[in-house]
C-alpha atoms as a PDB file:
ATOM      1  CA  UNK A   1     111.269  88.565  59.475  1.00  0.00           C
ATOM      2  CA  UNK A   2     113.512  91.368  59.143  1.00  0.00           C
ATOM      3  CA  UNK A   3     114.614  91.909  62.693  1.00  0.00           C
ATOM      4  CA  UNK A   4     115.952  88.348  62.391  1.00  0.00           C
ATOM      5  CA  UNK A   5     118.138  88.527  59.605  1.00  0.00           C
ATOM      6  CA  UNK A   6     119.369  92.049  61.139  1.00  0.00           C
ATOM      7  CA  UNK A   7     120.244  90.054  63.796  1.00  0.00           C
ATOM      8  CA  UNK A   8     122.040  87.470  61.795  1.00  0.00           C
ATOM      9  CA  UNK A   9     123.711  89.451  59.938  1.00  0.00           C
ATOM     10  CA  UNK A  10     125.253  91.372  62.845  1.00  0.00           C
ATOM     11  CA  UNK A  11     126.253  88.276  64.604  1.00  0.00           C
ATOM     12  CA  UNK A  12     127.768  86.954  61.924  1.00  0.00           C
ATOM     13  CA  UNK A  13     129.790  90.270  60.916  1.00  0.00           C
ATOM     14  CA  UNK A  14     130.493  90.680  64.903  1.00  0.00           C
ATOM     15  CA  UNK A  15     132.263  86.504  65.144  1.00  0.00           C
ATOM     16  CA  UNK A  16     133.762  87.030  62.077  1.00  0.00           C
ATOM     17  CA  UNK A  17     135.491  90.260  63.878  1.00  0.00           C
ATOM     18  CA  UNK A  18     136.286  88.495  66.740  1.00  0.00           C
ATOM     19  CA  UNK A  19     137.947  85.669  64.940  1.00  0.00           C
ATOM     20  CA  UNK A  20     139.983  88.260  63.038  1.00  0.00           C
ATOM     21  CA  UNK A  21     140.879  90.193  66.212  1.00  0.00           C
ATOM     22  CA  UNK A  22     141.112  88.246  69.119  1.00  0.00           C
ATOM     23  CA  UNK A  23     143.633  85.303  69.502  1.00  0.00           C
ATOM     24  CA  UNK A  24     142.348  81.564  68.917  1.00  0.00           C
ATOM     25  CA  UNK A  25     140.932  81.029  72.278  1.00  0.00           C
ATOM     26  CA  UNK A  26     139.347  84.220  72.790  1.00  0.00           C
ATOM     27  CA  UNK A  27     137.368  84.140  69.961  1.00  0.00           C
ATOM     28  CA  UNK A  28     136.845  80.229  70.713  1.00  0.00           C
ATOM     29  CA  UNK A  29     135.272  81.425  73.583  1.00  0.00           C
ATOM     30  CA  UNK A  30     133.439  83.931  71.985  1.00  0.00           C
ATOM     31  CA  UNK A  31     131.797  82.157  69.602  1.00  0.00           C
ATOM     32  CA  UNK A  32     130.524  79.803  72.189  1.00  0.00           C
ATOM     33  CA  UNK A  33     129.225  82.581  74.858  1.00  0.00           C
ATOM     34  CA  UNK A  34     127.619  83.314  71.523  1.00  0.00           C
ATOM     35  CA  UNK A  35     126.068  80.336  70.460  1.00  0.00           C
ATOM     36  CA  UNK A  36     124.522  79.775  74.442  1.00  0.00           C
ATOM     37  CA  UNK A  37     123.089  82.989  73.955  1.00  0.00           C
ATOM     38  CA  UNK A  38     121.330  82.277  70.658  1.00  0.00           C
ATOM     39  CA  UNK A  39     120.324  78.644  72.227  1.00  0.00           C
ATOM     40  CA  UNK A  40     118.554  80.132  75.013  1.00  0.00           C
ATOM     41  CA  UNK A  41     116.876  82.643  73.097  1.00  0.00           C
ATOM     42  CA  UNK A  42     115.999  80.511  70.123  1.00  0.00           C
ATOM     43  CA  UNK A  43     114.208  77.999  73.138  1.00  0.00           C
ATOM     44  CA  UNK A  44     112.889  80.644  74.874  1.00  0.00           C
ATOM     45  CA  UNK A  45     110.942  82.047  71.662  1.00  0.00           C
ATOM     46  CA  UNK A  46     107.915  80.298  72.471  1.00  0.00           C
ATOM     47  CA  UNK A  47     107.621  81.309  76.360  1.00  0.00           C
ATOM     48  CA  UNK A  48     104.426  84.105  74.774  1.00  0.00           C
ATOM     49  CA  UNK A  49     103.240  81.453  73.000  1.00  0.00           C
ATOM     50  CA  UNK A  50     103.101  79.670  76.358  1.00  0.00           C
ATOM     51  CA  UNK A  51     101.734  82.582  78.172  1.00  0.00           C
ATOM     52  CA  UNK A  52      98.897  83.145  75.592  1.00  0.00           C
ATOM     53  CA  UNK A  53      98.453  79.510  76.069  1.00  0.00           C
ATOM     54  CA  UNK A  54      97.486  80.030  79.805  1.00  0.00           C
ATOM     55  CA  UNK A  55      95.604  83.043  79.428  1.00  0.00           C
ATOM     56  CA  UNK A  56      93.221  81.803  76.644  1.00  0.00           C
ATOM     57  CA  UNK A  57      93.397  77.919  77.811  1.00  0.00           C
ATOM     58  CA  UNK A  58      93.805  76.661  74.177  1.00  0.00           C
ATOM     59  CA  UNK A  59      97.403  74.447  73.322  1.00  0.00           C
ATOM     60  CA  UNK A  60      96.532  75.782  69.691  1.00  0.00           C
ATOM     61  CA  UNK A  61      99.576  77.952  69.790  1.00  0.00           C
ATOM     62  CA  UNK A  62     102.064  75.458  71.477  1.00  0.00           C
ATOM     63  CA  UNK A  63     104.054  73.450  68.725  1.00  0.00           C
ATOM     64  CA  UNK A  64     104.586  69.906  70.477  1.00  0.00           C
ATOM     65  CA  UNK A  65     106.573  68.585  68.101  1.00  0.00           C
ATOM     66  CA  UNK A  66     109.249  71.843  67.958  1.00  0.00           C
ATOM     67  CA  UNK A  67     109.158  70.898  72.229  1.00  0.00           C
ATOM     68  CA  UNK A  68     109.612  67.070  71.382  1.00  0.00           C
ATOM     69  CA  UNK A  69     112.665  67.716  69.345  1.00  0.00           C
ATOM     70  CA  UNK A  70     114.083  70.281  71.216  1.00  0.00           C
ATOM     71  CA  UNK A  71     113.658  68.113  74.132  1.00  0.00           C
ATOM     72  CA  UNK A  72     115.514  64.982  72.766  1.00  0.00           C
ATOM     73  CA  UNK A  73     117.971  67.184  71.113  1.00  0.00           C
ATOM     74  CA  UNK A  74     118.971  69.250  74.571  1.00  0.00           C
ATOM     75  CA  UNK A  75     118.851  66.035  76.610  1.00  0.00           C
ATOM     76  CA  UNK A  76     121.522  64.592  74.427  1.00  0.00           C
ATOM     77  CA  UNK A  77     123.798  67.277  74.028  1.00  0.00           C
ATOM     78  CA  UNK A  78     123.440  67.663  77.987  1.00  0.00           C
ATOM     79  CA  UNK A  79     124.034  64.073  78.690  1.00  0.00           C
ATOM     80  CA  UNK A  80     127.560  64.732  76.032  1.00  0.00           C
ATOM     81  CA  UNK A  81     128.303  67.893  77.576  1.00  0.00           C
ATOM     82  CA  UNK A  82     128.274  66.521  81.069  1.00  0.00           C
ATOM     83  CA  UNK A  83     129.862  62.807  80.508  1.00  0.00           C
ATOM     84  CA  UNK A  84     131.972  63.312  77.457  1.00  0.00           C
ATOM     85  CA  UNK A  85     133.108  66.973  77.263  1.00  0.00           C
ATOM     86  CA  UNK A  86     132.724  67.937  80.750  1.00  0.00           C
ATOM     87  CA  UNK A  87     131.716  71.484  79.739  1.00  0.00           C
ATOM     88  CA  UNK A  88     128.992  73.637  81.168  1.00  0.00           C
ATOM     89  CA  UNK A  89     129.311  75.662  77.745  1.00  0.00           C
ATOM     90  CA  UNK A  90     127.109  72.157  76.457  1.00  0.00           C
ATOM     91  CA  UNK A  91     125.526  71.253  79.710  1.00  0.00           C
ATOM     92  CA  UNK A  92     124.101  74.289  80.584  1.00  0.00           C
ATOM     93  CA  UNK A  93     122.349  75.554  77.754  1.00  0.00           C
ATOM     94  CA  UNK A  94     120.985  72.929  76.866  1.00  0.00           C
ATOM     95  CA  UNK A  95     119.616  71.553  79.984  1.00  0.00           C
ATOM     96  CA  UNK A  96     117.946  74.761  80.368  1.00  0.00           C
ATOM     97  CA  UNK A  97     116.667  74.653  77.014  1.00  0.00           C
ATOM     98  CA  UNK A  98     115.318  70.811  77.913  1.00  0.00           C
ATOM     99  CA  UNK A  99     113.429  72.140  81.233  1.00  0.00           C
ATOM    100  CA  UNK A 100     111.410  75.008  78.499  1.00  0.00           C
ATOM    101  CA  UNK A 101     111.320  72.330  76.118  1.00  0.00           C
ATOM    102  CA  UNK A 102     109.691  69.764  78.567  1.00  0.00           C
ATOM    103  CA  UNK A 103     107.458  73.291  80.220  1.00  0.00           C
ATOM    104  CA  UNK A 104     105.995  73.871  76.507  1.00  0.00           C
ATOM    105  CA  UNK A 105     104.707  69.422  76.623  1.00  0.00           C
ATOM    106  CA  UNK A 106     103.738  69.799  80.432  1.00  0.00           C
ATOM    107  CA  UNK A 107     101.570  72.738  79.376  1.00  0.00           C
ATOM    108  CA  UNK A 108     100.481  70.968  76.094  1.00  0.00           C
ATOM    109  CA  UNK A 109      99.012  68.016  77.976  1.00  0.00           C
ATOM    110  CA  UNK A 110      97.752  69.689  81.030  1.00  0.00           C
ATOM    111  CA  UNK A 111      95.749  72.162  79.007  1.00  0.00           C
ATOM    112  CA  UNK A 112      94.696  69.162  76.703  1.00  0.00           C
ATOM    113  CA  UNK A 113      93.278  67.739  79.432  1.00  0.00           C
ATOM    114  CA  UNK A 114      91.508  70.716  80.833  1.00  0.00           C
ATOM    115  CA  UNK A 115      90.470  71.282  77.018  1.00  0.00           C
ATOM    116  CA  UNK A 116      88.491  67.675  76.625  1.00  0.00           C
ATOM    117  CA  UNK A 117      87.326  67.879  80.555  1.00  0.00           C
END
């Protein structure tokens, strides 16, 4: 929609800025406060779609294979941030971006079994 490439194109105007501006590892570390942000929000998205979920008691709304891939996808890049890079700017993200992931399939299934019961 149009409030999300207003959004892109302001964070992509405002890192190229910063990369002009700011010395190498300041805008290093910009770009990755950055990219968390955008993570989080990007898994957080369908947290209505959840809620709408619980009110109506339908999983028609929850996409369980966007919450399958984020899932696998988080989990790795936590297990690299953690054992490899030793960075919470890759750990922590995405681990909390695994626990919404794995919310969204906890939801899926318990309301799937609600839905056939």
């Amino acid at each position: 929609s149009r409030a999300y490439l207003i959004a892109a194109i302001l964070t992509i105007t405002g890192l190229s800025l910063a990369a002009g501006i700011l010395n190498p590892e300041s805008s290093k570390q910009c770009t990755g406060v950055t990219a968390v942000i955008l993570q989080i929000v990007m898994f957080a998205g369908p947290l209505e779609n959840m809620s709408t979920a619980i009110r109506t008691m339908s999983s028609d709304g929850i996409s369980l294979l966007f919450a399958f891939a984020g899932a696998v996808n988080c989990v790795l890049w936590t297990l690299f941030g953690l054992y490899v890079e030793k960075t919470w700017f890759l750990w922590l993200p995405n681990g909390l971006s695994a626990l919404l992931c794995f919310s969204q399939i906890l939801l899926y299934l318990l309301i799937g079994v609600f839905e056939s019961g």
